[in-house]
Protein backbone atom coordinates (compact mmCIF):
# COMPACT_ATOMS: atom_id res chain seq x y z
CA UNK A 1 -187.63 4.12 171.35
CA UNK A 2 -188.03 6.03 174.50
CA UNK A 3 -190.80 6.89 176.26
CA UNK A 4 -191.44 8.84 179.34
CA UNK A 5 -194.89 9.27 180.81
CA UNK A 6 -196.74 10.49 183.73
CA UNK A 7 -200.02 9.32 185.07
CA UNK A 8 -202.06 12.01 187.06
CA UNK A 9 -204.13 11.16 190.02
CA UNK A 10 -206.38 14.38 190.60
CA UNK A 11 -209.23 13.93 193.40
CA UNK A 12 -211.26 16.77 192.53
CA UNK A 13 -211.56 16.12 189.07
CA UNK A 14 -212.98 12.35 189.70
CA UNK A 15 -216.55 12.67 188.85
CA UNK A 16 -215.47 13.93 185.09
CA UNK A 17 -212.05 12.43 184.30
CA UNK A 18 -211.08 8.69 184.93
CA UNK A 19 -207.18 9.21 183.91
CA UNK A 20 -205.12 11.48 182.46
CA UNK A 21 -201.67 10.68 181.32
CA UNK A 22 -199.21 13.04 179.50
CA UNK A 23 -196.22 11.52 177.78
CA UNK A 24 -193.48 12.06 175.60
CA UNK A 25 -191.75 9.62 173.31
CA UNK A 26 -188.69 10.02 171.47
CA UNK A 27 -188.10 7.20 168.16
CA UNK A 28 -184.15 6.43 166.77
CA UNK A 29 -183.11 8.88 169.25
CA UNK A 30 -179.23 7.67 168.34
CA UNK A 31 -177.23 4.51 166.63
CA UNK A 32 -174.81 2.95 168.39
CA UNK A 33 -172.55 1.34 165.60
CA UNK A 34 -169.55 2.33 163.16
CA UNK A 35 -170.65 0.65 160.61
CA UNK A 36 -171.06 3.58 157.37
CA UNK A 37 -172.68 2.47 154.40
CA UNK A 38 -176.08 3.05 153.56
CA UNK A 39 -178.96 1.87 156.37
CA UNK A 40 -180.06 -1.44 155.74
CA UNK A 41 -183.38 -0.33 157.79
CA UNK A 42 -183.97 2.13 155.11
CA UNK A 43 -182.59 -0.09 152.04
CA UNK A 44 -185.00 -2.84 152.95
CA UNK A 45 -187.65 -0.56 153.53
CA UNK A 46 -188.18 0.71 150.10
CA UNK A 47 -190.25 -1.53 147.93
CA UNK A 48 -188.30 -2.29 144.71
CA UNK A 49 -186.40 0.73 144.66
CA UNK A 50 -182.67 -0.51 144.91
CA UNK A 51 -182.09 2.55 147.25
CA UNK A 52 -183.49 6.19 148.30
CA UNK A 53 -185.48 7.70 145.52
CA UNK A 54 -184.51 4.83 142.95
CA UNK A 55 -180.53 5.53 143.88
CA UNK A 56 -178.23 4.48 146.54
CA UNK A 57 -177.17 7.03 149.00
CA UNK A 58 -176.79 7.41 152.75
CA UNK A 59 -180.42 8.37 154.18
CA UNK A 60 -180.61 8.40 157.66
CA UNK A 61 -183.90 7.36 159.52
CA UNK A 62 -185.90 10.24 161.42
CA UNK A 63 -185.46 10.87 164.94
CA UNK A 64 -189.58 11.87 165.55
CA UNK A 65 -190.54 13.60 168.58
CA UNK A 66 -194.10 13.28 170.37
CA UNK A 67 -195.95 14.85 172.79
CA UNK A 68 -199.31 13.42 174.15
CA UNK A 69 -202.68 13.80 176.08
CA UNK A 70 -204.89 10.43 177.32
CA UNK A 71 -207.87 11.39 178.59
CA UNK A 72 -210.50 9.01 180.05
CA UNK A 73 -213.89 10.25 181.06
């Protein structure tokens, strides 16, 4: 996971916001490995299923992008 984030410090806003931070984070952004069968972080994942949708196969794992707001006031 990777997460970049930015905290802003903005005097004239102090009497209605405490903090703001904007961020970004980035999860399974790559695999470093050659290894090619199926992902044992999705194979173990499953709950009695053997494999994806009741089968083996090769499912990779999402890359998921996020953008956020925190605000404190």
């Amino acid at each position: 996971n990777i997460t970049f984030g930015y905290n802003f410090d903005i005097p004239a806003w102090k009497n209605y916001v405490k903090s703001l931070r904007v961020y970004f984070d980035l999860q399974n952004a790559f695999i470093i490995t050659k290894y090619h069968g199926i992902d044992p972080e999705v194979y173990e994942s499953l709950p009695n299923v053997g494999g994806v949708k009741g089968g083996p196969g090769e499912y990779p794992m999402a890359r998921t992008f996020s953008i956020g707001l925190r605000v404190n006031l």
